[in-house]
Protein backbone atom coordinates (compact mmCIF):
# COMPACT_ATOMS: atom_id res chain seq x y z
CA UNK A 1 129.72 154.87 27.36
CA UNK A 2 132.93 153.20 28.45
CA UNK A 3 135.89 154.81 30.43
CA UNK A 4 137.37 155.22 26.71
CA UNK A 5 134.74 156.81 25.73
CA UNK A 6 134.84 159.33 27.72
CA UNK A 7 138.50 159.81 26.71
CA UNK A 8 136.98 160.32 23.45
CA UNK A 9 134.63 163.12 24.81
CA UNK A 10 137.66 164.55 26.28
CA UNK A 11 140.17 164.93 23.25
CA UNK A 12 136.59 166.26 21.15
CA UNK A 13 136.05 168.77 23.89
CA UNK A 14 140.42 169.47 22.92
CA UNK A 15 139.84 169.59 19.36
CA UNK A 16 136.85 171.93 19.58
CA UNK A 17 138.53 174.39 22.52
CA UNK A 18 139.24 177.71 20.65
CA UNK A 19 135.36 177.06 19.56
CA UNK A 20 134.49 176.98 23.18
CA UNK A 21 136.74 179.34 24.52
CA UNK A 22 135.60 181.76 22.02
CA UNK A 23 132.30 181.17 22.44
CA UNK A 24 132.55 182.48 26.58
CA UNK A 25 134.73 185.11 25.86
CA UNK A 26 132.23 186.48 23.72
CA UNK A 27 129.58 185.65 26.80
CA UNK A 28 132.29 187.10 29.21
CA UNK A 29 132.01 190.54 26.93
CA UNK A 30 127.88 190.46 27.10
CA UNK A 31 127.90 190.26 30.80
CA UNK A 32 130.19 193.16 30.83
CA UNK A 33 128.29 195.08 28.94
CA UNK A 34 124.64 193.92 30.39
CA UNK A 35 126.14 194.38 34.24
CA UNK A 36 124.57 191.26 35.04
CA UNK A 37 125.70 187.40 34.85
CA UNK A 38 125.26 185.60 31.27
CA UNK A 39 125.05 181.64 30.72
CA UNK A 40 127.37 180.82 27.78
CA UNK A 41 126.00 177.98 25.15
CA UNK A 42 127.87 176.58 23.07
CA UNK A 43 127.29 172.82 20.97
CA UNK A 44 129.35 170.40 19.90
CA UNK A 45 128.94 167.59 17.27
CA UNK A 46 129.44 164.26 19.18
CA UNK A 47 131.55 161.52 17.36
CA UNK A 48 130.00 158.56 17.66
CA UNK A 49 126.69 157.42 19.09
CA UNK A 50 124.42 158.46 22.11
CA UNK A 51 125.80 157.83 25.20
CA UNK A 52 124.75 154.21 26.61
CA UNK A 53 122.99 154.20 29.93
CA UNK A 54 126.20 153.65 32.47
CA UNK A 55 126.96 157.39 30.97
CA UNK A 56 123.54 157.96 33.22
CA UNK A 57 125.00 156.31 36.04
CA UNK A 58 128.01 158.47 35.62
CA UNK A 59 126.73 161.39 35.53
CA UNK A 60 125.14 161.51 38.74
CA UNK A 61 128.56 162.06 39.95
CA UNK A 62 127.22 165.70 38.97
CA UNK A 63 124.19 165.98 40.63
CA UNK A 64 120.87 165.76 38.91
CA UNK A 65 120.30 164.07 36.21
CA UNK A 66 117.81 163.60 33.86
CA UNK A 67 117.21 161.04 31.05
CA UNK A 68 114.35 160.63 28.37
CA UNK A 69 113.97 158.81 25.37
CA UNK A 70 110.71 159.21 23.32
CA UNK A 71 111.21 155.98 20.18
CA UNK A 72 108.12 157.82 18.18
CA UNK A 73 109.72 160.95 18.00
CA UNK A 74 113.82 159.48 18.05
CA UNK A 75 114.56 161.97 20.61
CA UNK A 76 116.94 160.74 23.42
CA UNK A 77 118.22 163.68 26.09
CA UNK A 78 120.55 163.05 28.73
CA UNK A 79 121.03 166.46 31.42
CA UNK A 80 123.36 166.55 33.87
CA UNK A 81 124.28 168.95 36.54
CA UNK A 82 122.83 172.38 36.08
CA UNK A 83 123.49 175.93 36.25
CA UNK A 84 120.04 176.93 36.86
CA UNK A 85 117.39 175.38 38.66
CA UNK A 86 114.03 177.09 39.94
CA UNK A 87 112.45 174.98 43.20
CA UNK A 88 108.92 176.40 42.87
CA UNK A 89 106.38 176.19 45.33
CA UNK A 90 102.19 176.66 45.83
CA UNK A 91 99.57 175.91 43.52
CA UNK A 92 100.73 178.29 40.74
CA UNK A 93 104.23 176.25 40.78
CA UNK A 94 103.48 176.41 36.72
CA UNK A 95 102.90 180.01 36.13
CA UNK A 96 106.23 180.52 38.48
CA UNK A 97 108.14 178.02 35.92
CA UNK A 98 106.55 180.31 32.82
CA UNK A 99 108.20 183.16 34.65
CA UNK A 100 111.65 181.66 34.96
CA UNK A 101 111.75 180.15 32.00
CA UNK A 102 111.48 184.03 30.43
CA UNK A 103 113.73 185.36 32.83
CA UNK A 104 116.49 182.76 31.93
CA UNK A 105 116.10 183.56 28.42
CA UNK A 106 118.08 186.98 28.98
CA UNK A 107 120.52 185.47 30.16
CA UNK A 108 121.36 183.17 27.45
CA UNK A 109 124.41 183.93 25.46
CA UNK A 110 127.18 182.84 23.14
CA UNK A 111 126.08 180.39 19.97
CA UNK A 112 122.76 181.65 18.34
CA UNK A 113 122.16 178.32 16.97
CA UNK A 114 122.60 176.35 20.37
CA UNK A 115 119.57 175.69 22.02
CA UNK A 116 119.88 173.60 25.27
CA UNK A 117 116.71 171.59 26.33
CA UNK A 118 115.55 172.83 29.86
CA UNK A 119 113.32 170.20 31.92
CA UNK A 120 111.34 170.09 34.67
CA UNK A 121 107.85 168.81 35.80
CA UNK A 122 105.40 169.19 38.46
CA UNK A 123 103.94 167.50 41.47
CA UNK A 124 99.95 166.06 41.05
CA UNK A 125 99.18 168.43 43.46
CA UNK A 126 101.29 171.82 43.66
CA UNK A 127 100.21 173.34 46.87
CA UNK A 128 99.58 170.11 48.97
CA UNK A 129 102.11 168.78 51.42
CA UNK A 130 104.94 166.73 50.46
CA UNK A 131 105.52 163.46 52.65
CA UNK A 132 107.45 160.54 52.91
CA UNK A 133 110.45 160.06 50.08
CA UNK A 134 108.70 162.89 48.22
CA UNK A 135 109.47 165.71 50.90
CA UNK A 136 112.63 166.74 49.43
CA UNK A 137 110.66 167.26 45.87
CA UNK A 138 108.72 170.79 46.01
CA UNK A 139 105.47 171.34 44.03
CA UNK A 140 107.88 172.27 40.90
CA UNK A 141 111.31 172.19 39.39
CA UNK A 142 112.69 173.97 36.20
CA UNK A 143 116.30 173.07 35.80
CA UNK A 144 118.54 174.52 33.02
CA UNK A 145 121.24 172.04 32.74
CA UNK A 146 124.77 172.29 32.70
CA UNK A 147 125.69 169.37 30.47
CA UNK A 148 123.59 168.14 27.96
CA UNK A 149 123.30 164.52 25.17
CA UNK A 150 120.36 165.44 22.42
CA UNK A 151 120.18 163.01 19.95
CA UNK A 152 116.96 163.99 17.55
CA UNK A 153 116.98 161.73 14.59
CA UNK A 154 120.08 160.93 13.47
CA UNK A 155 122.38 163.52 15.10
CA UNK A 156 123.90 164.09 18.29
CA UNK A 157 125.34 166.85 20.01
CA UNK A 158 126.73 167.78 22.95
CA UNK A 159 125.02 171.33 24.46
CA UNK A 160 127.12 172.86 27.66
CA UNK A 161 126.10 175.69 29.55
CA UNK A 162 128.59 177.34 31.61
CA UNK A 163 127.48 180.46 33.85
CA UNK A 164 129.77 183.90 33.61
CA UNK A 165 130.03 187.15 35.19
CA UNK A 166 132.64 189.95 34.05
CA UNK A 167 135.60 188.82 36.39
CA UNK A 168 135.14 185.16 34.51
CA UNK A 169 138.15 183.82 32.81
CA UNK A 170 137.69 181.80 29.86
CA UNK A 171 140.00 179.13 30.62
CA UNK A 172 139.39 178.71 33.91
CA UNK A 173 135.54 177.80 33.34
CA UNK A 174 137.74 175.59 30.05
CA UNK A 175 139.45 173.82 33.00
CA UNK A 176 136.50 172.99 34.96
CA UNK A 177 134.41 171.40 32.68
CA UNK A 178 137.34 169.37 31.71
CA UNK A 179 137.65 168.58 35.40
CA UNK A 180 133.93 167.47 35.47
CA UNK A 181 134.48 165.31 32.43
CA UNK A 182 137.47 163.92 34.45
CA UNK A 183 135.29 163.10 37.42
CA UNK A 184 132.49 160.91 35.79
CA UNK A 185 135.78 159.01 33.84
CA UNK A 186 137.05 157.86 37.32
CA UNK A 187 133.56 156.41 38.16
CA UNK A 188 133.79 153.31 37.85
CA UNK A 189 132.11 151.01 35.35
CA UNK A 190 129.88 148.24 36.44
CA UNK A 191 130.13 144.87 34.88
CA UNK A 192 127.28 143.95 31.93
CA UNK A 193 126.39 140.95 33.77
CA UNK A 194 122.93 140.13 34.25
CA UNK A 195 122.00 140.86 38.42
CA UNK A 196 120.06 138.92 40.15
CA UNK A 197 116.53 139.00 41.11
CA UNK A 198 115.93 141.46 43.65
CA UNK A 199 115.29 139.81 47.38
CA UNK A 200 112.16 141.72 48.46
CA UNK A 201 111.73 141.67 52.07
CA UNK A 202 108.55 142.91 52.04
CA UNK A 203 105.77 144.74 50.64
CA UNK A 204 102.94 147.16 51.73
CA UNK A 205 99.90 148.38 49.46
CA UNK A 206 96.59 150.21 49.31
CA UNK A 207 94.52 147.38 51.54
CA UNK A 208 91.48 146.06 49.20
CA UNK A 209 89.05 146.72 51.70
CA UNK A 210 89.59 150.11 52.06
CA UNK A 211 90.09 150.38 48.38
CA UNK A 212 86.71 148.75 47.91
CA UNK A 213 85.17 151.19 50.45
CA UNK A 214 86.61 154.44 48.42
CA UNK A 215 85.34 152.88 45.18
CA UNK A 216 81.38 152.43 46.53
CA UNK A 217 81.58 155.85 48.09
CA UNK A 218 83.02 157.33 45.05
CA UNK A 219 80.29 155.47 42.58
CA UNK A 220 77.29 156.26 44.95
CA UNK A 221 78.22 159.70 44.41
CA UNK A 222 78.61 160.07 41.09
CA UNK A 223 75.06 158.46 40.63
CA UNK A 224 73.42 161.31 42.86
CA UNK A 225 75.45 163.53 40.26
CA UNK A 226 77.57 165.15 42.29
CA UNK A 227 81.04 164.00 39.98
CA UNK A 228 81.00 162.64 36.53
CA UNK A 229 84.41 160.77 37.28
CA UNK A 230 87.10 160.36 40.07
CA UNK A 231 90.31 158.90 39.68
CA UNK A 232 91.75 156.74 42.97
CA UNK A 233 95.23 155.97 42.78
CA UNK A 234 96.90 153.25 45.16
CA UNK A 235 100.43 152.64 46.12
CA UNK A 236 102.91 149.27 46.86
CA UNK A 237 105.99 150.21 48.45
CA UNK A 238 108.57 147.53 47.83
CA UNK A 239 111.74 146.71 50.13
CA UNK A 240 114.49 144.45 49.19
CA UNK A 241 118.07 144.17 51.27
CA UNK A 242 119.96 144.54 47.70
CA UNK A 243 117.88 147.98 46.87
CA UNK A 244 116.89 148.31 43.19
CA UNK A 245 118.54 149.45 40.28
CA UNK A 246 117.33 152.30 38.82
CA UNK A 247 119.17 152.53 35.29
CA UNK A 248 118.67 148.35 35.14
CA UNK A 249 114.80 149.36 35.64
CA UNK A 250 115.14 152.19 32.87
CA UNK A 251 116.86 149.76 30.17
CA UNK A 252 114.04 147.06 30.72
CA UNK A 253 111.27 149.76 30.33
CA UNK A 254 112.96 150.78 26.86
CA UNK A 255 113.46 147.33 26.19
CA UNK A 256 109.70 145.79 27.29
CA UNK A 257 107.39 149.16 25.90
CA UNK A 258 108.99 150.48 22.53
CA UNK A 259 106.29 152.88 22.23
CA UNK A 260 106.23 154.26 25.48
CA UNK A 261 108.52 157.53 26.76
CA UNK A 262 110.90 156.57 29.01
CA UNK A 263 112.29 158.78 32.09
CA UNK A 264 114.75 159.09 34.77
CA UNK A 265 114.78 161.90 37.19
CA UNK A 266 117.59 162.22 39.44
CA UNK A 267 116.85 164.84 42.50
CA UNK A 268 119.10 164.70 45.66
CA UNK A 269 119.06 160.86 46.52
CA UNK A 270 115.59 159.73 44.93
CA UNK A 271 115.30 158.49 41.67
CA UNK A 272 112.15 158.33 39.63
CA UNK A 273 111.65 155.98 36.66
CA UNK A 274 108.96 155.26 34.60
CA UNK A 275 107.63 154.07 30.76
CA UNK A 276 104.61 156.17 30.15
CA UNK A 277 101.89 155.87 27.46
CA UNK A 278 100.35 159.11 27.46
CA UNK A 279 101.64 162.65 26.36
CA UNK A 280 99.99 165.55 27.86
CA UNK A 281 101.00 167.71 25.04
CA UNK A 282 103.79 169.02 23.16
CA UNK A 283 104.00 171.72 20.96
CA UNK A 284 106.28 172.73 17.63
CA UNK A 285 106.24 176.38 16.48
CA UNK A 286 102.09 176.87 16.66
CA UNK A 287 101.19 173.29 16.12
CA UNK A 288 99.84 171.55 18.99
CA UNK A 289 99.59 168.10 19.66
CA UNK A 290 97.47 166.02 22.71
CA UNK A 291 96.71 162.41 23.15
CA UNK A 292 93.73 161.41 25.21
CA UNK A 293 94.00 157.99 26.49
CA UNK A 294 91.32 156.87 28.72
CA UNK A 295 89.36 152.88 29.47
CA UNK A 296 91.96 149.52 29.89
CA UNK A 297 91.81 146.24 28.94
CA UNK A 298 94.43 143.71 29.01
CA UNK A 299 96.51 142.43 26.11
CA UNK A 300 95.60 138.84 24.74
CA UNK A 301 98.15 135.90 24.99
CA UNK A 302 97.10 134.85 21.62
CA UNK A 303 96.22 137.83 18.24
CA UNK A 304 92.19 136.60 18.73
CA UNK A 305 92.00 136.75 22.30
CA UNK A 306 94.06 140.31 22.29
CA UNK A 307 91.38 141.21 19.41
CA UNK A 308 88.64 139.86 21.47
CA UNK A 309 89.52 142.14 24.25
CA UNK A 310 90.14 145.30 22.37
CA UNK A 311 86.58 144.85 20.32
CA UNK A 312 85.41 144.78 23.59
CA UNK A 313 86.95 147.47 24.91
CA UNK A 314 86.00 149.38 21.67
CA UNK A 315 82.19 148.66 22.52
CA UNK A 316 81.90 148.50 26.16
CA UNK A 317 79.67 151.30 27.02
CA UNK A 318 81.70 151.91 31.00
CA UNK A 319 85.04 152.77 28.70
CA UNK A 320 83.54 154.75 26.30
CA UNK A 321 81.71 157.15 28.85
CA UNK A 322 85.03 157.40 30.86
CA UNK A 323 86.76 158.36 27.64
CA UNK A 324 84.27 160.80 26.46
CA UNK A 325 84.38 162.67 29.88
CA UNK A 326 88.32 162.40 29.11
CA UNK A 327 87.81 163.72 25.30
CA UNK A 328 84.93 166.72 25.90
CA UNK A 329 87.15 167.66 29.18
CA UNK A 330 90.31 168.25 27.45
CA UNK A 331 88.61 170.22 24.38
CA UNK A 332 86.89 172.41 26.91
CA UNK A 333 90.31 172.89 28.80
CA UNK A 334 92.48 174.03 26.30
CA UNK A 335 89.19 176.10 24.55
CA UNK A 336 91.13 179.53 25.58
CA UNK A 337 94.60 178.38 24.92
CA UNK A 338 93.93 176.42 21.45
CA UNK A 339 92.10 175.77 18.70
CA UNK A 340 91.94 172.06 18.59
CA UNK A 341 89.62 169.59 16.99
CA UNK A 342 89.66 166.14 17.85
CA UNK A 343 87.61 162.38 15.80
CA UNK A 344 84.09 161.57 17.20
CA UNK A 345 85.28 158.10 18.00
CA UNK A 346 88.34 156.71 19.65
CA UNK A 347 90.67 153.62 17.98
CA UNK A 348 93.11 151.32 20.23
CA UNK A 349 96.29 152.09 21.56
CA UNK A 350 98.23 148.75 22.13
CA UNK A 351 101.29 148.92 25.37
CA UNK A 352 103.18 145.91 26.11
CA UNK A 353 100.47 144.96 29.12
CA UNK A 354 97.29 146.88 28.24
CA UNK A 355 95.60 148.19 25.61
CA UNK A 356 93.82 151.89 25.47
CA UNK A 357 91.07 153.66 24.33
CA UNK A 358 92.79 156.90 22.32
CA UNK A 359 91.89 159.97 20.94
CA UNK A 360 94.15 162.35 19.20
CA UNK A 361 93.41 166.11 19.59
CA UNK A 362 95.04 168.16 16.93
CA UNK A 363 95.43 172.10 16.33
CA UNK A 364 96.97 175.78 16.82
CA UNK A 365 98.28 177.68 19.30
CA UNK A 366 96.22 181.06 19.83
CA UNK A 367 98.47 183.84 20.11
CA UNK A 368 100.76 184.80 22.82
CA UNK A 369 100.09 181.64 24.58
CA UNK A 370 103.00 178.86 25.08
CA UNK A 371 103.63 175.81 26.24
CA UNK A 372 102.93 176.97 29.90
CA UNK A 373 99.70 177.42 29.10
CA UNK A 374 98.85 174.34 28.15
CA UNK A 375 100.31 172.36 30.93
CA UNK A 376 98.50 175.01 33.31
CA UNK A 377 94.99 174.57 31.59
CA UNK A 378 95.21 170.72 31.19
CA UNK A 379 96.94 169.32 34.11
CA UNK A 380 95.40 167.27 35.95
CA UNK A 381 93.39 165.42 33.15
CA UNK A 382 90.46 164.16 33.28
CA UNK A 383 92.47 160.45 32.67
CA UNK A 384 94.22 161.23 36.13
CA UNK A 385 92.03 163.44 38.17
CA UNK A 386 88.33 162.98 37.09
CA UNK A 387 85.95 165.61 36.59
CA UNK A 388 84.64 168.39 37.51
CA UNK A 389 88.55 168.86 38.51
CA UNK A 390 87.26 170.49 41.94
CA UNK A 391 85.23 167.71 42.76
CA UNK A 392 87.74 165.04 41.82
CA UNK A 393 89.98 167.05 43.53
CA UNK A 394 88.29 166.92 46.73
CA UNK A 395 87.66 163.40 46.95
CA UNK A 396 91.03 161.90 45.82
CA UNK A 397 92.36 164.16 49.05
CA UNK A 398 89.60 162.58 50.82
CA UNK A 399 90.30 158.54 49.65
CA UNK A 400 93.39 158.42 49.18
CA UNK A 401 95.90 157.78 51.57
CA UNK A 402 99.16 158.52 49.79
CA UNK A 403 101.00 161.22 48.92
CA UNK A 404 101.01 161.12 44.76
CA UNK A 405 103.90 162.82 44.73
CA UNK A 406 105.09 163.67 40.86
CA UNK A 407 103.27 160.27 39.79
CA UNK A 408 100.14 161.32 37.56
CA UNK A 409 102.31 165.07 37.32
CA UNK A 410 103.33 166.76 33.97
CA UNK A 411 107.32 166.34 33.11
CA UNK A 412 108.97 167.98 30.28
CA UNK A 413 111.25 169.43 28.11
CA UNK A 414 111.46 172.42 26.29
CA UNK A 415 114.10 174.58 23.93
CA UNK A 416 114.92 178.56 23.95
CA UNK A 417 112.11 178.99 21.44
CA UNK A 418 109.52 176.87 23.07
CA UNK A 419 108.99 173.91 21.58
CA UNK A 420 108.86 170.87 23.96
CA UNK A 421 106.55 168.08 25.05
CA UNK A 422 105.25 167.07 28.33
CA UNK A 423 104.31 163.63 29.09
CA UNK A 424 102.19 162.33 32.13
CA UNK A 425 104.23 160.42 34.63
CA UNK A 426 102.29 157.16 34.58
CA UNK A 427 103.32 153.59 34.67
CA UNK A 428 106.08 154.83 37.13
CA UNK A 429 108.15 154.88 40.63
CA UNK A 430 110.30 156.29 43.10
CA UNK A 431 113.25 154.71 44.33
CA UNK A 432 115.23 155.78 47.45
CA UNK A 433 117.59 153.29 49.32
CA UNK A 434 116.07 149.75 49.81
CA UNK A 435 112.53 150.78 48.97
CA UNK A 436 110.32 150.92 45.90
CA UNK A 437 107.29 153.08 45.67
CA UNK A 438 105.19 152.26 42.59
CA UNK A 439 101.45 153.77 41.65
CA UNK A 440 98.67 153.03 39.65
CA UNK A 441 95.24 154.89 39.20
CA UNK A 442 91.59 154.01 37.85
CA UNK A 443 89.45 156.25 36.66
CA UNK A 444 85.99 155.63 38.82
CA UNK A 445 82.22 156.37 37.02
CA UNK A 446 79.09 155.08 37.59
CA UNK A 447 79.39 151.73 36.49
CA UNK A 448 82.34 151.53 38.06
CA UNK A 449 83.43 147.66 39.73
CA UNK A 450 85.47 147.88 43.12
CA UNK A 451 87.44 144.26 42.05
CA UNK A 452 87.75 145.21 38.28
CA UNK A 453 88.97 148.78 39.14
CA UNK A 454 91.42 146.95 41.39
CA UNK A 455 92.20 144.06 38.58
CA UNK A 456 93.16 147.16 36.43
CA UNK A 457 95.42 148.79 38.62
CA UNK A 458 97.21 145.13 39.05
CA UNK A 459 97.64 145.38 35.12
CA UNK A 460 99.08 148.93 35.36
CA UNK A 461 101.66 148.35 37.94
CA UNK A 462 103.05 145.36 36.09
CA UNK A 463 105.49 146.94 33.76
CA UNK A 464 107.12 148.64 36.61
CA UNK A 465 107.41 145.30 38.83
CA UNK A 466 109.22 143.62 35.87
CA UNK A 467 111.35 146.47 35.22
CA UNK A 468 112.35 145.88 38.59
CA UNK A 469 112.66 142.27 38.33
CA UNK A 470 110.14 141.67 40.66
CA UNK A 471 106.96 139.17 40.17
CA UNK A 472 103.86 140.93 38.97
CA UNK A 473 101.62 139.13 41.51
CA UNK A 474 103.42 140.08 44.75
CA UNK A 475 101.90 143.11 46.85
């Protein structure tokens, strides 16, 4: 979205301003009545197409900022700024979200038919301490932004949300948001050259040894049958001189895995970017939808070799068990939240780099549940935890050496009535000045290889490392 474009955005926001001053003075008159603050909503039709990503980069001139695009379901959202955001801490960071997600709800006001998208997501483990780059993220966030892009299907609109009390005047919140509009116009636009290659100066990962180690211990006890399945995640932190480019990495992820969900998450001066495969679940009035994706193999250079893997991984017996613990553990999860039903046998799901063993699970919300309590009951997965989730629990604290952070969390988005989808945050990183931390996970059973657990993390980290214009091979 050029500088003239947002000139554009400006004389809409003109055309449509006794719309949106009418809109808060009717807020403005709830608040009086209620005693208590109200968040006007109001949306706007959008001429033109979604913003491009440089409106990203612009908009962290407002603070956070959050960016999505899902190509199955054509829904792009780009949130900026906020006028409501819940830092949640301790293990029941979800159930606190649930909770401020109601008591936000009373405080909506203005256009009935405006529904902004709220996000948020949670850390792996809520409750744990925070280190490194991820100490300024707490165990949850639930933002309600103040500036919102939603383009579902073919139409885009513009949602803002402006806070007001009883002393508010209308055109004085007007003002401001035309002053905010003013502010990402005077950021300047970079050029659409191609930058170069990133210089990396070094890099630091999970050492094989000890990964190998972790991987023994962890089979040798599921054997004596003391887990069914642990998942051990390793880390390569990346440093270049130049930093990396966090929107750059976002537009090759869209561009390199057109059936993945995109993300960027903006919080104080991190950045976290990733393209991932799996949806924990979404929902849409009752309906609720889950994808289990559990056992890798590699894509083929050639269409026999890549059907030569995936008929392998379709019959190899170490996949099949990992993704039946995945399967049977997410039916039994969501048993008091649900009723789901799921196929006996799992097809392929083909990325860009891998391909998947999937499994659909289909169904109904039970009544007076929501969204919430779906997140709460599933996360972590079997695919990113192991199970029993105790167990698992206990021995990635024990074996792993990194702080997880949000990677292998639930992020999401949601409307006024509920309906939202939460994705797993896989296939992903955090950037922060010169350095680059990227994760992968395997998920550890039996039959479980130290090297090819290793060779499949390799695989998972790739699309990241390209995004980043880095070579796949260099740890």
């Amino acid at each position: 979205m050029a500088v003239d474009a947002i000139g554009s955005l400006m004389m809409n926001f003109l055309v449509y301003a006794q719309r949106v001053l009418g809109v808060f003075e009717e807020a403005i008159a709830e608040a009086k009545a209620a005693g208590t603050d109200k968040i006007a909503v109001v949306a706007l039709p959008v001429m033109g197409a979604f913003p491009d990503l440089d409106m990203v980069r612009r908009a962290r001139a407002l603070g956070a900022v959050f960016y999505v695009h899902d190509p199955l379901r054509n829904i792009e959202l780009l949130s900026a700024g906020s006028v409501a955001t819940h830092e949640l801490q301790g293990r029941d960071a979800i159930a606190q979200a649930r909770a401020a997600f109601a008591g936000d709800l009373h405080r909506k006001a203005g256009d009935a038919l405006a529904s902004p998208l709220f996000y948020g997501g949670f850390a792996f483990a809520p409750g744990g301490e925070r280190s490194g780059a991820w100490s300024a993220w707490p165990d949850g966030l639930w933002v309600w932004p103040r500036w919102q892009w939603v383009k579902e299907g073919g139409r885009v609109l513009l949602i803002v949300s402006v806070r007001v009390n009883k002393d508010t005047n209308s055109h004085e919140a007007y003002r401001e948001l035309q002053k905010e509009l003013a502010t990402m116009g005077d950021v300047e636009r970079e050029t659409d050259g191609v930058r170069d290659q990133p210089s990396v100066i070094s890099a630091e990962s999970t050492q094989a040894d000890a990964w190998t180690t972790a991987v023994r211990t962890t089979v040798a006890e599921i054997r004596a049958g003391k887990l069914a399945k642990a998942v051990l995640a390793r880390r390569v932190v990346l440093q270049s001189f130049d930093g990396f480019d966090a929107l750059t990495a976002i537009q090759n992820l869209k561009t390199s895995n057109p059936t993945s969900v995109s993300f960027y998450w903006r919080h104080q001066d991190t950045e976290f970017v990733g393209a991932t495969p799996e949806r924990l679940v979404e929902t849409r009035g009752q309906q609720v939808m889950i994808d289990c994706l559990a056992g890798t193999a590699l894509r083929g250079r050639t269409d026999y070799e890549d059907d030569e893997w995936g008929e392998k991984l379709l019959h190899s017996a170490k996949d099949l068990n990992e993704h039946d613990l995945v399967r049977t553990g997410v039916l039994a999860a969501v048993a008091g939240v649900a009723q789901v039903s799921a196929p006996s046998a799992p097809k392929l799901r083909r990325l860009t780099h891998v391909q998947h063993l999937h499994t659909p699970i289909r169904g109904e919300l039970l009544a007076g549940k929501t969204l919430f309590d779906l997140v709460a009951c599933l996360h972590p997965t079997p695919a990113v935890a192991g199970l029993p989730k105790d167990s698992a629990a206990k021995v990635i604290a024990a074996r792993e050496p990194i702080d997880r952070g949000y990677y292998a969390g639930p992020i999401g988005w949601m409307d006024a009535d509920g309906n939202g989808t939460f994705v797993v945050a896989l296939r992903s990183g955090l950037l922060h000045g010169n350095r680059a931390e990227l994760y992968a996970g395997a998920g550890i059973v039996g039959d479980s290889d130290a090297a090819a657990e290793w060779e499949e993390t390799t695989w998972k980290l790739a699309p990241m490392k390209a995004a980043l214009g880095v070579e796949s091979e260099l740890e």
